[in-house]
Structures are given as structure tokens and as C-alpha cells.
C-alpha atoms as a PDB file:
ATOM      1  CA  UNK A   1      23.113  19.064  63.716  1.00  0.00           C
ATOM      2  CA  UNK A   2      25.175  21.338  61.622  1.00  0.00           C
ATOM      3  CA  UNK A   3      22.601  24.219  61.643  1.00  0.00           C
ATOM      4  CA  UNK A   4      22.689  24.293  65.822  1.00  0.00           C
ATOM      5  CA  UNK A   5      26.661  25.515  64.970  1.00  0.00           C
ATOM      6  CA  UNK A   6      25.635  27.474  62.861  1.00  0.00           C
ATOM      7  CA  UNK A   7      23.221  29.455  64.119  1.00  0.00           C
ATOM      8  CA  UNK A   8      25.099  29.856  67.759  1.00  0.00           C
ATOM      9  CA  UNK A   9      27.435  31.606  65.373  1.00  0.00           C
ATOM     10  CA  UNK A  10      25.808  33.581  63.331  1.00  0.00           C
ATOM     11  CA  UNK A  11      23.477  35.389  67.165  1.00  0.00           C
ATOM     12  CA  UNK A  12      27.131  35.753  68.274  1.00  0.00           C
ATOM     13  CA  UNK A  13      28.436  37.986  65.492  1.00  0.00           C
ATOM     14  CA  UNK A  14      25.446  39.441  65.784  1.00  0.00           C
ATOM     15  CA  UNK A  15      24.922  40.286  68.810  1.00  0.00           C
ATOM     16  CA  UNK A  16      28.520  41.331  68.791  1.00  0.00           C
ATOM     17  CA  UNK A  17      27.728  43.716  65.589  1.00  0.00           C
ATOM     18  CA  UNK A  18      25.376  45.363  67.653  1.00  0.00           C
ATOM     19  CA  UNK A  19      27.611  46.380  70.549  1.00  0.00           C
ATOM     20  CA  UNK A  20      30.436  47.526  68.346  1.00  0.00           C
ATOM     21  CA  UNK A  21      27.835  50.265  66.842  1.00  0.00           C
ATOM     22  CA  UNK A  22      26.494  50.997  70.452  1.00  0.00           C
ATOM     23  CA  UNK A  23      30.205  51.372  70.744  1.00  0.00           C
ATOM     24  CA  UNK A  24      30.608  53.786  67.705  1.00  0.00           C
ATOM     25  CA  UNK A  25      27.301  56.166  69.205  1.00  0.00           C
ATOM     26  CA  UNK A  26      28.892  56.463  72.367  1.00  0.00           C
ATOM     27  CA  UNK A  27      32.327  56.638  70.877  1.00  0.00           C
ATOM     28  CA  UNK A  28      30.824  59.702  68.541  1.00  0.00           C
ATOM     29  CA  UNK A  29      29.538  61.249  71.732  1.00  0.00           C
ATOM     30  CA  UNK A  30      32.275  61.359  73.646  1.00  0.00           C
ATOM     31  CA  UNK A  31      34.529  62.548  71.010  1.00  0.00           C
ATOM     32  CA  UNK A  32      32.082  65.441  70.226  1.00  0.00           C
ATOM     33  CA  UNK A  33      31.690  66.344  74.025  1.00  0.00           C
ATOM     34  CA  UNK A  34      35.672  66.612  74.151  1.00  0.00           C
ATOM     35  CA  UNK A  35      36.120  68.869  71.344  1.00  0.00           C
ATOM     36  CA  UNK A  36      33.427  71.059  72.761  1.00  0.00           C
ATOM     37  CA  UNK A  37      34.989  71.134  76.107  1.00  0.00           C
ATOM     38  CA  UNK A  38      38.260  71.675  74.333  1.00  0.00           C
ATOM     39  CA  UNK A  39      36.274  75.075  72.544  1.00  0.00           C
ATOM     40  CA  UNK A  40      34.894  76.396  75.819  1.00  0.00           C
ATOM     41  CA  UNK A  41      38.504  76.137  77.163  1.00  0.00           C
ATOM     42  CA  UNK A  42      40.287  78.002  74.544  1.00  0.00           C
ATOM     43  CA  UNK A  43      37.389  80.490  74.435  1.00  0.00           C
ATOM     44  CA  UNK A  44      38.026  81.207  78.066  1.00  0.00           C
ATOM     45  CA  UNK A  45      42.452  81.090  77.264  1.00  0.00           C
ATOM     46  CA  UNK A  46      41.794  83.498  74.269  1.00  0.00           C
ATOM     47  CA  UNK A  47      39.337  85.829  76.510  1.00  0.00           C
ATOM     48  CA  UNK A  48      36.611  85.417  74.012  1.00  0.00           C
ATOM     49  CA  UNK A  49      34.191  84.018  76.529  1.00  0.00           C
ATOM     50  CA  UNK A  50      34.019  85.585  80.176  1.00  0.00           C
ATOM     51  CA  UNK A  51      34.307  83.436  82.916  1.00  0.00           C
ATOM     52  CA  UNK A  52      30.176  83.702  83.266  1.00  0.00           C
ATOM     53  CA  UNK A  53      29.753  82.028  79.816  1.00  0.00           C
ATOM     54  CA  UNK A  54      32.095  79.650  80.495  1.00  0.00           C
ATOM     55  CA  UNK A  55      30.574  78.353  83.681  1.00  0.00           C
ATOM     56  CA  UNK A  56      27.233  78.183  81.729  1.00  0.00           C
ATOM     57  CA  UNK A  57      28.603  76.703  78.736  1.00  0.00           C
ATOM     58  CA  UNK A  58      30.169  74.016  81.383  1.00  0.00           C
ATOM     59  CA  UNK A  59      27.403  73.896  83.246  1.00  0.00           C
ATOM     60  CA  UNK A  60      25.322  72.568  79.282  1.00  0.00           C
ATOM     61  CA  UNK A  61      27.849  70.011  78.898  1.00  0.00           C
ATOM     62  CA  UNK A  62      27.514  68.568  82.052  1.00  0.00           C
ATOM     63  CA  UNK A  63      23.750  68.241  81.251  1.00  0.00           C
ATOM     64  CA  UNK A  64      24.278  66.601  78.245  1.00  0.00           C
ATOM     65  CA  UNK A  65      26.990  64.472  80.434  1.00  0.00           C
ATOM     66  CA  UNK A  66      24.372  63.221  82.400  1.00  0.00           C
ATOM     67  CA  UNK A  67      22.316  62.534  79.270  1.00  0.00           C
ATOM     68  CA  UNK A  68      24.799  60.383  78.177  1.00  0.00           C
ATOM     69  CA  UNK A  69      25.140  58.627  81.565  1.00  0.00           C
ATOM     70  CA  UNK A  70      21.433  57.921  81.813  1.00  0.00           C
ATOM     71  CA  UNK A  71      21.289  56.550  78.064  1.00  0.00           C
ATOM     72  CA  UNK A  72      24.259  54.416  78.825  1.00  0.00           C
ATOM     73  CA  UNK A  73      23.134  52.842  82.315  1.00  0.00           C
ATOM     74  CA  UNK A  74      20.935  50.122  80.680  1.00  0.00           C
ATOM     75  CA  UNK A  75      24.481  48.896  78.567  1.00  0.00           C
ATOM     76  CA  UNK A  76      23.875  50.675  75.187  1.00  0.00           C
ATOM     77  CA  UNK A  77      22.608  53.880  73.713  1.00  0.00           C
ATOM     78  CA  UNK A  78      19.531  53.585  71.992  1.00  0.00           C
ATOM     79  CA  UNK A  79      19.300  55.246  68.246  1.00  0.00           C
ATOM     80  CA  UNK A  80      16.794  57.800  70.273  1.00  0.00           C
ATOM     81  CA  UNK A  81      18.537  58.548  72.669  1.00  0.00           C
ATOM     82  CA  UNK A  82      21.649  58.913  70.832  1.00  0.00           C
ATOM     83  CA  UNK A  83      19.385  60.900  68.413  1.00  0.00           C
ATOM     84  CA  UNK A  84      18.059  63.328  71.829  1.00  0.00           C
ATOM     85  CA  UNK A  85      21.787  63.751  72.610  1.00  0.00           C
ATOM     86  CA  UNK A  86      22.860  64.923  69.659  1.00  0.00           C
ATOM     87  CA  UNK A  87      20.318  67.158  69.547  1.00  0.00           C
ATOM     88  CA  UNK A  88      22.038  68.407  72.979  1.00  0.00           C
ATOM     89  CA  UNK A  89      25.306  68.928  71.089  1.00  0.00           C
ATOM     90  CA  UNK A  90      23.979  70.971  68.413  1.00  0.00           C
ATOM     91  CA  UNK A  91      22.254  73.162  70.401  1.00  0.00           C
ATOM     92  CA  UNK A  92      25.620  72.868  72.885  1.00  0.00           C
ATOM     93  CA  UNK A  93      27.581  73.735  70.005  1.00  0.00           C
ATOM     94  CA  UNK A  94      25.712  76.749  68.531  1.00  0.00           C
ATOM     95  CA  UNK A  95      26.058  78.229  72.356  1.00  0.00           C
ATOM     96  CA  UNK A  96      29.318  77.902  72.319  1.00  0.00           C
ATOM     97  CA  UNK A  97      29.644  80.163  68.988  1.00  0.00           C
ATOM     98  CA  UNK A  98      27.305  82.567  70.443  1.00  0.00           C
ATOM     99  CA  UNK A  99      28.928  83.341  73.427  1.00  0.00           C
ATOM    100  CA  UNK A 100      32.541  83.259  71.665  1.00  0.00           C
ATOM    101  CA  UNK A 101      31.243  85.852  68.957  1.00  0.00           C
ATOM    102  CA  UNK A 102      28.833  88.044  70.820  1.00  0.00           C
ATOM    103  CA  UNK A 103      31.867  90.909  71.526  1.00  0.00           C
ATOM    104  CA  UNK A 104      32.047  90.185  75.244  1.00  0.00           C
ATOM    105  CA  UNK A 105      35.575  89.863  76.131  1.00  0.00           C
ATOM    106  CA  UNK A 106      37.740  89.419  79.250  1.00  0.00           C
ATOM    107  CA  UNK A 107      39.076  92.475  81.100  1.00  0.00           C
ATOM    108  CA  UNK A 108      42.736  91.463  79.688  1.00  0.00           C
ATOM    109  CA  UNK A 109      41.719  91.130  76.242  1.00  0.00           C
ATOM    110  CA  UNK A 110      40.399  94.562  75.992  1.00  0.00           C
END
């Protein structure tokens, strides 16, 4: 009878482990989608980016947005699809360098 306890304990921590690292994929996520958000933004401030890129740039992160969304709506983010958005990011993120780099500038940053 001490096992039953036991055991009730032991799926509970568990299954509580679990959720706190779904927690820690989405956490990552959303932390990485900020700061991205945060570099289109001062792109666009410093007149690196026009407001063309920009809206394209936006227009990727709301993709990946919905990406996140979708993985989320069964209650947790699979290593997949956390894997899949990620992906997203990186490719997000070397956009976002592109554009910044590639010499097009904003009429009053000429």
C-alpha cells in the first residue's frame, strides 16, 4: 500500500517535469521572436531597413507566429515542432541581417 503513494507521486513530478520543459521551448521561442521583432524595429528607427523590408520581415515573423500558435494549440510544443520553428527563426534571423546590411537605406538616412 505504500507503493500506490508512491507511484501517484513520482507520474505527478513527472508529468509536471514535462510541462515545465514544454514551458522552457515555448519560453525560448517567444524570447527569440521578441528580440527579432525588437531588430526589425531598430532597423527601421536607424533607416537601415526601408519600410518594404520591414513589412516583409514582419510579415516572416508573423508566419512563424502562427507556427508557434498551431504547435501550441494541442497544450505543448512537440521537440519537432519546436525543432521546425526554430528552423523558422534562423532563417528569420539571417533575413533580418540581409536586409539590414544590403546598403538600402531610408530617404533620411542618406
Amino acid at each position: 500500500m505504500k507503493t500506490l503513494p508512491l507511484i501517484a507521486i513520482t507520474l505527478a513530478l513527472t508529468a509536471t517535469g514535462a510541462s515545465a520543459y514544454d514551458a522552457s521551448r515555448a519560453d525560448r521561442i517567444d524570447n527569440r521572436e521578441a528580440r527579432q521583432t525588437e531588430r526589425i524595429n531598430e532597423g527601421r528607427r536607424s533607416g537601415e531597413l526601408t519600410w518594404l523590408e520591414a513589412q516583409r520581415l514582419r510579415a516572416e515573423q508573423a508566419r512563424i507566429h502562427r507556427m508557434e500558435r498551431w504547435a501550441k494549440s494541442d497544450g505543448h510544443i512537440s521537440r519537432e515542432e519546436a525543432r521546425r520553428i526554430e528552423r523558422a527563426q534562423d532563417a528569420a534571423s539571417r533575413h533580418i541581417r540581409q536586409e539590414k546590411h544590403d546598403g538600402q537605406t531610408t530617404w533620411w538616412s542618406r
